[in-house]
PDB file of N, CA and C in Angstrom:
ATOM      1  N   UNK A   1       0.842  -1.175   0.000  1.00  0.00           N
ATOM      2  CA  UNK A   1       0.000   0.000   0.000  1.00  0.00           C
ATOM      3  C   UNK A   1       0.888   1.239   0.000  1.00  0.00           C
ATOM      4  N   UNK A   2       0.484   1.953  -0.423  1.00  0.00           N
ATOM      5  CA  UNK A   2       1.360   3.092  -0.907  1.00  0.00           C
ATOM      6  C   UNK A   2       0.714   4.287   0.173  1.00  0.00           C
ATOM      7  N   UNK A   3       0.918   5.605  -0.383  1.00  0.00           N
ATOM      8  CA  UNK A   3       1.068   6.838   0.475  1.00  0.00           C
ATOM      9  C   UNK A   3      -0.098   7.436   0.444  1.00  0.00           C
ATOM     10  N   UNK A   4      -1.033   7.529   1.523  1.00  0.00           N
ATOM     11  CA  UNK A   4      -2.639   7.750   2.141  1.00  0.00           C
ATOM     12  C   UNK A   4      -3.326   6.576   1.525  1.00  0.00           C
ATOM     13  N   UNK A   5      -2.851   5.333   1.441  1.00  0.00           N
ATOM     14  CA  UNK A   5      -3.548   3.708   1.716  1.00  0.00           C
ATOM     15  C   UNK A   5      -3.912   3.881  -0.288  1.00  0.00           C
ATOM     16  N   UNK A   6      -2.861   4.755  -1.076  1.00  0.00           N
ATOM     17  CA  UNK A   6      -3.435   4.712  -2.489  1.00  0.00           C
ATOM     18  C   UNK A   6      -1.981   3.813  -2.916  1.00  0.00           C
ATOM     19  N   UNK A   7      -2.370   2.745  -4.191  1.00  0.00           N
ATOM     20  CA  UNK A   7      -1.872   2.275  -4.335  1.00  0.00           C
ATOM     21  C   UNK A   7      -0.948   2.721  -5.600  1.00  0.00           C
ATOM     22  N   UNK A   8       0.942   3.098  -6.410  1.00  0.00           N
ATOM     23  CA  UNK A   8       1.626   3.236  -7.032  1.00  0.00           C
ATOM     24  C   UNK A   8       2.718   2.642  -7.263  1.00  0.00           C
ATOM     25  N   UNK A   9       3.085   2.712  -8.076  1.00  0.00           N
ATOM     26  CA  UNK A   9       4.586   1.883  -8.714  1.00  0.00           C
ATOM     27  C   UNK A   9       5.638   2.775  -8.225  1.00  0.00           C
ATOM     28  N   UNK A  10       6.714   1.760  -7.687  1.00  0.00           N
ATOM     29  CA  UNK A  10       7.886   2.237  -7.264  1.00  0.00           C
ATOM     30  C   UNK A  10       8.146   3.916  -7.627  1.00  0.00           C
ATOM     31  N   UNK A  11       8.301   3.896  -9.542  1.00  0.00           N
ATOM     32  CA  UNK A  11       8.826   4.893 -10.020  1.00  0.00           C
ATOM     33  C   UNK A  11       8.152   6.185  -9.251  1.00  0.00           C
ATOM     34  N   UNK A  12       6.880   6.155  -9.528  1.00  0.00           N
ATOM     35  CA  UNK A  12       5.605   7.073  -8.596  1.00  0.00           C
ATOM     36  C   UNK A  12       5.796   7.338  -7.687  1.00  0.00           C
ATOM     37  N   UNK A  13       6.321   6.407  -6.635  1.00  0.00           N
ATOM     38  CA  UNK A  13       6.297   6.335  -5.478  1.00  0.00           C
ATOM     39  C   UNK A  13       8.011   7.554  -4.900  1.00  0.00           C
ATOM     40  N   UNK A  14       9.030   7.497  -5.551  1.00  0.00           N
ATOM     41  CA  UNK A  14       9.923   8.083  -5.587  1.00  0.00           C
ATOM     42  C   UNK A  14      10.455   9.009  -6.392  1.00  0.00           C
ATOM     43  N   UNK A  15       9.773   9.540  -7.406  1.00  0.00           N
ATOM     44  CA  UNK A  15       9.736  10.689  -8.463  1.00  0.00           C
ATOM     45  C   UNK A  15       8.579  11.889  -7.269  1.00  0.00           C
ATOM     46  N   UNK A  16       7.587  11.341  -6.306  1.00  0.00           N
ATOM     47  CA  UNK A  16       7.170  11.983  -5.702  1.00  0.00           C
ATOM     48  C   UNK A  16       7.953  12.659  -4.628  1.00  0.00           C
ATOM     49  N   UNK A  17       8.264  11.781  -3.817  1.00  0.00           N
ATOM     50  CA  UNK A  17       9.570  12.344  -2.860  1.00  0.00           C
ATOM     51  C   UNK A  17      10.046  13.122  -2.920  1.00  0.00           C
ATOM     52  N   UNK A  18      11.231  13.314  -4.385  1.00  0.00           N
ATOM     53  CA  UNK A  18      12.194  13.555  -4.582  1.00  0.00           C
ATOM     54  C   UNK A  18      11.874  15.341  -5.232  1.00  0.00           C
ATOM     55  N   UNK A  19      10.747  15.389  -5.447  1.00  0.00           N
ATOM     56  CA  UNK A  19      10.201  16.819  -6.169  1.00  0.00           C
ATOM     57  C   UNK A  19       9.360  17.324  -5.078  1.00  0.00           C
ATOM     58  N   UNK A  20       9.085  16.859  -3.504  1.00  0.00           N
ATOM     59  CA  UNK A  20       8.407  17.551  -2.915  1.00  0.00           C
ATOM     60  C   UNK A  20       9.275  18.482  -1.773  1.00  0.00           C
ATOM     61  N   UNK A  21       8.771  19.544  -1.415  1.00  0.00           N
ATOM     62  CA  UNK A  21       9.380  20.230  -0.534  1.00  0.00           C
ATOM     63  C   UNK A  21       9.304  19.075   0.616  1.00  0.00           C
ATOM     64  N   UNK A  22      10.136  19.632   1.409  1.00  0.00           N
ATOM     65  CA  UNK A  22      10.364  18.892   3.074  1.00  0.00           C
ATOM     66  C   UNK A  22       9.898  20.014   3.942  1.00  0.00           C
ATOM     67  N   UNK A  23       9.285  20.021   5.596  1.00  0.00           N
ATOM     68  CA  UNK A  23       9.141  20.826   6.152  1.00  0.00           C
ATOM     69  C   UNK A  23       9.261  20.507   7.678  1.00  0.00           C
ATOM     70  N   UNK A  24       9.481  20.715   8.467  1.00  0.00           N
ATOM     71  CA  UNK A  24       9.917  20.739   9.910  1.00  0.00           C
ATOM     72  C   UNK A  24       9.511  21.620  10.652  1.00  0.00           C
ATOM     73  N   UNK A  25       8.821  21.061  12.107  1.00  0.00           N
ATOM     74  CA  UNK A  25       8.574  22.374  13.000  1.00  0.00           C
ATOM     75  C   UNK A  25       9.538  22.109  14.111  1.00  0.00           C
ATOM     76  N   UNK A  26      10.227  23.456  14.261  1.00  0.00           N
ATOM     77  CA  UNK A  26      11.424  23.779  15.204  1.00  0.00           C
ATOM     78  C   UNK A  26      10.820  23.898  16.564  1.00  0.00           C
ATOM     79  N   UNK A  27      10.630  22.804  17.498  1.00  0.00           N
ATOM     80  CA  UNK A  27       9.940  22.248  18.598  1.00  0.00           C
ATOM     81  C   UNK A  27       9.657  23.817  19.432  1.00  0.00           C
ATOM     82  N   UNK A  28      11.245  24.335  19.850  1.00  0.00           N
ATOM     83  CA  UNK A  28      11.393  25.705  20.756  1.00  0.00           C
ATOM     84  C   UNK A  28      10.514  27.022  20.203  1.00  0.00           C
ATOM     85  N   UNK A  29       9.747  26.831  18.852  1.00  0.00           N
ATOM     86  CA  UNK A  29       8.776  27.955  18.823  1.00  0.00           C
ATOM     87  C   UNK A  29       7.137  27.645  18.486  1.00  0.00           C
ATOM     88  N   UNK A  30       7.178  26.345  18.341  1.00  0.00           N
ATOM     89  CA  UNK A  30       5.926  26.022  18.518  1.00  0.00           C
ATOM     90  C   UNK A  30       5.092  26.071  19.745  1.00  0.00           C
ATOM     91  N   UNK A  31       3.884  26.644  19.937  1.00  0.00           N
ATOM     92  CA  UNK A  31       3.044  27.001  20.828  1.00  0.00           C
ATOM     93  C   UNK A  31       2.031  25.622  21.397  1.00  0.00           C
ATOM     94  N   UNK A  32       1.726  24.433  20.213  1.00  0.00           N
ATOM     95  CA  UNK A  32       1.144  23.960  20.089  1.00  0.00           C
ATOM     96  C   UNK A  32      -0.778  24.117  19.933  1.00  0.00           C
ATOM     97  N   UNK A  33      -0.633  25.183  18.970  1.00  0.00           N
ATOM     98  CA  UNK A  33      -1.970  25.709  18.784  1.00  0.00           C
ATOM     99  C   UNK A  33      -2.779  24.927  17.890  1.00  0.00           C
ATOM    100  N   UNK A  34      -2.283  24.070  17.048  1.00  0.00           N
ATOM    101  CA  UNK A  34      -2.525  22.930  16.138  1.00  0.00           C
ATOM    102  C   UNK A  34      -3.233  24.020  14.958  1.00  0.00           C
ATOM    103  N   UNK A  35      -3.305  25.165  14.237  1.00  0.00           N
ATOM    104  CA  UNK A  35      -3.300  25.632  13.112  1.00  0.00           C
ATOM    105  C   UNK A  35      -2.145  24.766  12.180  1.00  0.00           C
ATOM    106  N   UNK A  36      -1.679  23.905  11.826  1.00  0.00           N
ATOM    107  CA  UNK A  36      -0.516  23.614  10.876  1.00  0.00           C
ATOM    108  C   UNK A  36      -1.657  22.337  10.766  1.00  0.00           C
ATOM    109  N   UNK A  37      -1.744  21.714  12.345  1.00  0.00           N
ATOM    110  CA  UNK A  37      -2.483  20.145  12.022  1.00  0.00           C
ATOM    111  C   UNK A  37      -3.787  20.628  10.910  1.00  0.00           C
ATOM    112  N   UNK A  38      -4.452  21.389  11.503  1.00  0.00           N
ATOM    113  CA  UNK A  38      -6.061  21.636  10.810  1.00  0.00           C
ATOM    114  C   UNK A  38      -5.836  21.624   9.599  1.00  0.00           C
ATOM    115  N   UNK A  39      -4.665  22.377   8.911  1.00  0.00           N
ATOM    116  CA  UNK A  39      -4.247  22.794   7.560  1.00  0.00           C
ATOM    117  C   UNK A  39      -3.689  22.002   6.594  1.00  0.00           C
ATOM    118  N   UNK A  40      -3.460  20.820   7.327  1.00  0.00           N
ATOM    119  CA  UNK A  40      -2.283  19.758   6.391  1.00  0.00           C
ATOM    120  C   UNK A  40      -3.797  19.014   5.985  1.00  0.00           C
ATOM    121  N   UNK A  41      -3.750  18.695   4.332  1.00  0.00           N
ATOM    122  CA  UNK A  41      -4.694  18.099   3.628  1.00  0.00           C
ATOM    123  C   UNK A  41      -4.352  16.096   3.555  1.00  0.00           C
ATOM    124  N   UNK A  42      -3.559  15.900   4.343  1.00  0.00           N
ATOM    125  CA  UNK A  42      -2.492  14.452   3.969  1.00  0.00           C
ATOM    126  C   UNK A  42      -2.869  14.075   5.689  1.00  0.00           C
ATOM    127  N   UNK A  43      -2.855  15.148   6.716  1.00  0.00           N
ATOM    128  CA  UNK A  43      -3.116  14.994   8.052  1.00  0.00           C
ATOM    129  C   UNK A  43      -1.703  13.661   8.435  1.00  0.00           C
ATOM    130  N   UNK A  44      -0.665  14.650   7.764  1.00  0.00           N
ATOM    131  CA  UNK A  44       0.627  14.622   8.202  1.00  0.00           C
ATOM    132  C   UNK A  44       0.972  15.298   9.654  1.00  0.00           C
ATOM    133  N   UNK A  45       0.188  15.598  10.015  1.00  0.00           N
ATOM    134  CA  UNK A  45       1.105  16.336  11.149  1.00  0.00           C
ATOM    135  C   UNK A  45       0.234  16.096  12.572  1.00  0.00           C
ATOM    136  N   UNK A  46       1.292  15.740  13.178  1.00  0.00           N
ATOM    137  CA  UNK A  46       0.872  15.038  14.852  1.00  0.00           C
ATOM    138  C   UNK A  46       1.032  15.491  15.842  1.00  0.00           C
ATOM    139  N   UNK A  47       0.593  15.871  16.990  1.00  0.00           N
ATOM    140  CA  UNK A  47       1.016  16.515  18.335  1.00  0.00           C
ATOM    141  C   UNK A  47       1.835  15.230  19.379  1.00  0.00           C
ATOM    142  N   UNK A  48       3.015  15.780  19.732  1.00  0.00           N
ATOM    143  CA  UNK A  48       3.439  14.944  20.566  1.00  0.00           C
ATOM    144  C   UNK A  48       4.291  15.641  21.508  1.00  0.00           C
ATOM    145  N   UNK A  49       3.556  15.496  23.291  1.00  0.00           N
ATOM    146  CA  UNK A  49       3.779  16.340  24.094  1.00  0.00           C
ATOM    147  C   UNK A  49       3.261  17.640  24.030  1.00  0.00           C
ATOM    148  N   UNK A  50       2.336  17.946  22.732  1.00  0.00           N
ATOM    149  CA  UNK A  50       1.542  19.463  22.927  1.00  0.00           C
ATOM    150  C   UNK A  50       2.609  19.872  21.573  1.00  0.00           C
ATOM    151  N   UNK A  51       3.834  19.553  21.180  1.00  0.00           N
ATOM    152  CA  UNK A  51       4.341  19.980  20.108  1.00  0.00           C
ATOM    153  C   UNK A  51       3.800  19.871  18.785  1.00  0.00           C
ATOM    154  N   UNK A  52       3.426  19.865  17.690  1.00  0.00           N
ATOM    155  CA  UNK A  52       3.138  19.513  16.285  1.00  0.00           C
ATOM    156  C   UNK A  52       4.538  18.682  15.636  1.00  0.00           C
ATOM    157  N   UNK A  53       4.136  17.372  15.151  1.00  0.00           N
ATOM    158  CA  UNK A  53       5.333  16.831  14.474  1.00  0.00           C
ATOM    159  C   UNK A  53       4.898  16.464  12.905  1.00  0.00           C
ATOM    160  N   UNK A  54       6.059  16.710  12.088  1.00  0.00           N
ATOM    161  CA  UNK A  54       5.748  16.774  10.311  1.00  0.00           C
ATOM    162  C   UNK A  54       6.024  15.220   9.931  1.00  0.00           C
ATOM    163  N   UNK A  55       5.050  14.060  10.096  1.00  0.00           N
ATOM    164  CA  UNK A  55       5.486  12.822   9.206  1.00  0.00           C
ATOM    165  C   UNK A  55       6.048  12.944   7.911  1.00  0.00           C
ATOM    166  N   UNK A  56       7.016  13.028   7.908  1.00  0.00           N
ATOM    167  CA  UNK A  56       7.956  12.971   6.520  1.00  0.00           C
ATOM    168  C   UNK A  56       7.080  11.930   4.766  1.00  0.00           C
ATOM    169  N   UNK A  57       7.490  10.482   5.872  1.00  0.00           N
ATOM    170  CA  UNK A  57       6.590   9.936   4.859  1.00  0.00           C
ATOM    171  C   UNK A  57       5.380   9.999   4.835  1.00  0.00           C
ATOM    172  N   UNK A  58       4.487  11.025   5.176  1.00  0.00           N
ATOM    173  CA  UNK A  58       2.906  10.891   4.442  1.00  0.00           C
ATOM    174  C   UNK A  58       2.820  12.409   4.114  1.00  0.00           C
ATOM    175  N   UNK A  59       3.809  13.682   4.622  1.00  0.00           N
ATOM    176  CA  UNK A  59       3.506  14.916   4.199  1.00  0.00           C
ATOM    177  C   UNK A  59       3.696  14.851   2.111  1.00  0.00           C
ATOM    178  N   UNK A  60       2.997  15.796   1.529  1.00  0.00           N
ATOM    179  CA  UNK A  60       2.925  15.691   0.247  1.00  0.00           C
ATOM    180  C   UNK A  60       4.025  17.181  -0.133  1.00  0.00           C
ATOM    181  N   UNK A  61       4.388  17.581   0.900  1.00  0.00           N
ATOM    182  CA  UNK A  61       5.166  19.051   0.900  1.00  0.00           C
ATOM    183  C   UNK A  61       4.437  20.280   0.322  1.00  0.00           C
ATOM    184  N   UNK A  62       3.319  20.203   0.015  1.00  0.00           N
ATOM    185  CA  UNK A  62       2.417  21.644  -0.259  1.00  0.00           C
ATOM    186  C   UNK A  62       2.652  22.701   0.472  1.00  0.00           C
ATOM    187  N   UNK A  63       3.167  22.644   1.991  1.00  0.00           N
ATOM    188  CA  UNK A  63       3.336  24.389   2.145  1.00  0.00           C
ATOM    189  C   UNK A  63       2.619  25.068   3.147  1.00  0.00           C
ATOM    190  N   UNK A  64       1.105  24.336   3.315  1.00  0.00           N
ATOM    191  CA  UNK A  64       0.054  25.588   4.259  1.00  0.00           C
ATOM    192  C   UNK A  64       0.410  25.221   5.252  1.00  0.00           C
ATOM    193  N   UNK A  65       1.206  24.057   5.911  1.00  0.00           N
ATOM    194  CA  UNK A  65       1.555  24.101   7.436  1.00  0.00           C
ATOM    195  C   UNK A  65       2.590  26.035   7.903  1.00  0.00           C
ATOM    196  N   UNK A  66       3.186  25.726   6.881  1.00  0.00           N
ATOM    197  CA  UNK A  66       3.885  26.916   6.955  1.00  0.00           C
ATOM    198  C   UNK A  66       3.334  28.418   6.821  1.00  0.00           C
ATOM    199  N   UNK A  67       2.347  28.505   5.981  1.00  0.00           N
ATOM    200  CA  UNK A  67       1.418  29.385   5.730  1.00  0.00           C
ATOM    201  C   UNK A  67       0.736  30.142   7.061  1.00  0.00           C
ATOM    202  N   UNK A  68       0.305  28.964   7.663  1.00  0.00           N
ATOM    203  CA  UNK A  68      -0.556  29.465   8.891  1.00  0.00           C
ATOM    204  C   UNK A  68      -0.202  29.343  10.158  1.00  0.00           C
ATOM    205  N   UNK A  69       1.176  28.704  10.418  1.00  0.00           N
ATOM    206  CA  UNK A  69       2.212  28.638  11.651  1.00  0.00           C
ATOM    207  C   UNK A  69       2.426  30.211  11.947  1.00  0.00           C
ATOM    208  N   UNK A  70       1.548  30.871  12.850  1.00  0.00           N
ATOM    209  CA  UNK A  70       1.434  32.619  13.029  1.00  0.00           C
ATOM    210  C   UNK A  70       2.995  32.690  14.258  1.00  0.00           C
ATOM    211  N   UNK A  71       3.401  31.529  14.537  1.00  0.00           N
ATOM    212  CA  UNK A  71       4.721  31.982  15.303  1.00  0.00           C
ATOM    213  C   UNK A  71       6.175  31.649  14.638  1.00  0.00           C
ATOM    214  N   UNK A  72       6.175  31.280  13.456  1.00  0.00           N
ATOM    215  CA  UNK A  72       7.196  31.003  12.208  1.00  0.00           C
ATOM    216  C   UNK A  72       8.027  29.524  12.666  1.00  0.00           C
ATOM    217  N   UNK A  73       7.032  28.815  13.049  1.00  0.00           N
ATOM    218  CA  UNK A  73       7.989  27.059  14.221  1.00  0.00           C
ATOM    219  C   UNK A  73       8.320  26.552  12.721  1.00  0.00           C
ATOM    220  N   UNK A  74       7.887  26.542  11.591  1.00  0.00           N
ATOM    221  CA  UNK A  74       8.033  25.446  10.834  1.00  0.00           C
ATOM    222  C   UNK A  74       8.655  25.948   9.729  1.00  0.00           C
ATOM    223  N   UNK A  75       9.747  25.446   9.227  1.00  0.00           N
ATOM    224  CA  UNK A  75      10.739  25.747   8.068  1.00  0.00           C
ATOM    225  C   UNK A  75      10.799  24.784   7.029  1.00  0.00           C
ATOM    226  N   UNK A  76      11.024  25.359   6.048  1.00  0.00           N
ATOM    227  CA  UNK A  76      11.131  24.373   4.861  1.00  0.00           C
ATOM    228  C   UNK A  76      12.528  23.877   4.989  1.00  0.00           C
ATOM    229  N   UNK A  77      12.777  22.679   4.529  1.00  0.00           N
ATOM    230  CA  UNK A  77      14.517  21.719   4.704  1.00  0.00           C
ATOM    231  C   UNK A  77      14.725  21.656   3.872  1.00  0.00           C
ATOM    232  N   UNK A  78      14.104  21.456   2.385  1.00  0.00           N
ATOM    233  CA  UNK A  78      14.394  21.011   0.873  1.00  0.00           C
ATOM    234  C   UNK A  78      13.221  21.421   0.014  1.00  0.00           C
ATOM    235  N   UNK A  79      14.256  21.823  -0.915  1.00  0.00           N
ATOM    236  CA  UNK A  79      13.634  22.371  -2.553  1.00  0.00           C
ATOM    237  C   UNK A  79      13.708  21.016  -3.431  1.00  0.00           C
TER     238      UNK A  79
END
């Protein structure tokens, strides 16, 4: 089973990866207000300890976690 329980071929599966942004929330400025969770369309992103955490493998790298993080916790890692 592939990425949100949809099923793709290897190639698919890693031509996606490799062209999506990466994103990270920097634990020390997150508030834990969960605006990033509400916003992620993949519902990549998890609270742990009240922090927000970015699942790598199920985020699709679109961006609005970052968009609406109003205290700047979450940075992009890769173009």
């Amino acid at each position: 089973m592939g990425i949100n329980g949809e099923y793709m071929n290897l190639d698919e599966y890693f031509a996606k990866q490799e062209k999506k942004d990466t994103y990270m929330v920097e634990s020390q400025y997150c508030v834990g207000c969960g605006r990033c969770k509400m916003s992620c369309p993949e519902n990549a992103i998890k609270k742990i300890n009240g922090i927000s955490f970015i699942q790598q493998d199920v985020c699709m790298g679109c961006g609005r976690c970052i968009e609406v993080c109003p205290h700047g916790a979450i940075v992009k890692t890769k173009a």
